[in-house]
Protein backbone atom coordinates (compact mmCIF):
# COMPACT_ATOMS: atom_id res chain seq x y z
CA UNK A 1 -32.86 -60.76 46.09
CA UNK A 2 -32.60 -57.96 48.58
CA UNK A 3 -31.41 -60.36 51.39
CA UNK A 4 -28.50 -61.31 48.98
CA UNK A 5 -27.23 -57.89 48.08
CA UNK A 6 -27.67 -56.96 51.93
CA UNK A 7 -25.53 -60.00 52.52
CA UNK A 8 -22.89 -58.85 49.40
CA UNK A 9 -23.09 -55.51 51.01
CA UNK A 10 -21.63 -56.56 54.29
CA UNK A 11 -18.58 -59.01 53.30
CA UNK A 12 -15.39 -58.54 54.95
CA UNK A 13 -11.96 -58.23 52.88
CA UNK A 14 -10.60 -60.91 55.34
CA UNK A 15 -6.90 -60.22 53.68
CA UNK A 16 -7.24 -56.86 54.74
CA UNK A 17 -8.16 -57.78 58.25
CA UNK A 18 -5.26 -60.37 59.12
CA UNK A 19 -3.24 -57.39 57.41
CA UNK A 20 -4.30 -55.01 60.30
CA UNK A 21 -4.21 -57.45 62.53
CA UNK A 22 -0.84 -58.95 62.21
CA UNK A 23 0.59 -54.92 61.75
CA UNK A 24 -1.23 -53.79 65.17
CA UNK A 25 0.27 -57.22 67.03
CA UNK A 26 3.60 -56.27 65.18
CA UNK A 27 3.71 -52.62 66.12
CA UNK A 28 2.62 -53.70 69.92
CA UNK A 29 5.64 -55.94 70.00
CA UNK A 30 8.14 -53.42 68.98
CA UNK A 31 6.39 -51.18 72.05
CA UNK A 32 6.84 -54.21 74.29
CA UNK A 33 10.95 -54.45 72.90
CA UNK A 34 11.42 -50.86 73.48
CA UNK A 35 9.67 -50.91 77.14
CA UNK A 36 11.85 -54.44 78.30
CA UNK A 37 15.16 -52.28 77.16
CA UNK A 38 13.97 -49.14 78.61
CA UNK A 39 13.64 -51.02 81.74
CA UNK A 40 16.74 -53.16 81.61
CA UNK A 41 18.93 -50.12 80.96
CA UNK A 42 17.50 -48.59 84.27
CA UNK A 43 18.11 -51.62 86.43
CA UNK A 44 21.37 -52.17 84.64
CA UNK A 45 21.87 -48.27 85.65
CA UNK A 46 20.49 -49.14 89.33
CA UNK A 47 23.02 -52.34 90.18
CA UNK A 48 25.81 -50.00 89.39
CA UNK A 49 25.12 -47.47 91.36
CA UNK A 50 24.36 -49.82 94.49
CA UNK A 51 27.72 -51.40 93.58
CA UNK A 52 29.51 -48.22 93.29
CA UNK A 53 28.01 -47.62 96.80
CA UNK A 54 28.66 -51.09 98.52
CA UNK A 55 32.58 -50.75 96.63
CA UNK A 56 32.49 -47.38 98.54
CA UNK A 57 32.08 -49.25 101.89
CA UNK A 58 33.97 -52.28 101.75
CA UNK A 59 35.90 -52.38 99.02
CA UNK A 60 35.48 -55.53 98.01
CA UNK A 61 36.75 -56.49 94.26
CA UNK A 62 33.18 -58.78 93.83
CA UNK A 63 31.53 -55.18 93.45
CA UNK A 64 34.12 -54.51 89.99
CA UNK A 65 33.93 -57.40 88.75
CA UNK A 66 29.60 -56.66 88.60
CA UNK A 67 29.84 -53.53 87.46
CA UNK A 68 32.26 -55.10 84.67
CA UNK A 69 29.89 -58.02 83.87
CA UNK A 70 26.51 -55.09 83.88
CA UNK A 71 28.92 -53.02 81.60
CA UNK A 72 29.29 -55.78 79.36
CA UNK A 73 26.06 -56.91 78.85
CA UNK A 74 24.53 -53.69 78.50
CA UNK A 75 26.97 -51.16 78.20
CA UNK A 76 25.98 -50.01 74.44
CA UNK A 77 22.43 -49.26 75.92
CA UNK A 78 23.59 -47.40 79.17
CA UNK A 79 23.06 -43.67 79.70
CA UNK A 80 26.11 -42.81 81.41
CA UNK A 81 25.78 -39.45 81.54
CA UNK A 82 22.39 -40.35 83.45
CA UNK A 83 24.96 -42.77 85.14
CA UNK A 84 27.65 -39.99 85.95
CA UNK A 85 24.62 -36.94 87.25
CA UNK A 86 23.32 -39.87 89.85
CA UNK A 87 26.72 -40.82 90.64
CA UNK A 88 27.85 -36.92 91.80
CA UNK A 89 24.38 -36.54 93.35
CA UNK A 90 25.38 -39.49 95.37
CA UNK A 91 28.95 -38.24 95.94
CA UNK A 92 30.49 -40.88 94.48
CA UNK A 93 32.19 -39.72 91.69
CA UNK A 94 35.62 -40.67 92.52
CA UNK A 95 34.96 -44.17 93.18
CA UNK A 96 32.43 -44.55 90.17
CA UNK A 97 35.77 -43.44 88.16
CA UNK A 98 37.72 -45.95 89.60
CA UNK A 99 35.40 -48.86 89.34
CA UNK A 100 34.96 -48.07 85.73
CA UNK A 101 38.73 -47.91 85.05
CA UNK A 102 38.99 -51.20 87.43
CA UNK A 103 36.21 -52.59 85.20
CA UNK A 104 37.22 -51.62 81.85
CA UNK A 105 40.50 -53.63 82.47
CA UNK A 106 38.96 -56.59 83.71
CA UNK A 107 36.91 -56.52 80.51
CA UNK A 108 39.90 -56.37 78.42
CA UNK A 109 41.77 -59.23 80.00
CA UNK A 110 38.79 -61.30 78.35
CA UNK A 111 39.11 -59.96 75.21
């Protein structure tokens, strides 16, 4: 009799297990979300700025039109005051200004 109230002693609430369970695999999901747009805001961030730069150099339109298609897929989620800070450290301000305005149009002809 001792064996079987040892044995009642140690069952496992099995509900409440899968409940932990599926709320820790949940909650490390949501951390795995937030880090994949954390990290696709910064390269989204990143290709601008190198465009920006390349634009800078040669002036070619291809540069717009992929800061227009980075602005439209992620443009909700950029910083861009982050955006505008790297953009005078880099001293390209001016251009970054007129590759947005550039941009925004091309963005609105779609619309």
């Amino acid at each position: 009799m001792r064996r079987l109230a040892g044995l009642a002693a140690r069952t496992i609430d099995w509900w409440g297990v899968v409940y932990v369970f599926a709320t820790v695999i949940e909650a490390a999901e949501q951390v795995a979300v937030y880090r994949l747009r954390q990290r696709e805001q910064h390269l989204s961030i990143d290709l601008i700025l190198y465009k920006i730069h390349y634009y800078s150099l040669s002036r070619q339109t291809k540069h717009i039109r992929d800061v227009a298609s980075a602005l439209a897929y992620s443009g909700a989620l950029l910083d861009l005051d982050y955006l505008e800070r790297w953009a005078r450290r880099l001293e390209l301000t001016d251009v970054w200004h007129g590759v947005r305005v550039a941009a925004q149009r091309l963005l609105d002809e779609f619309e």
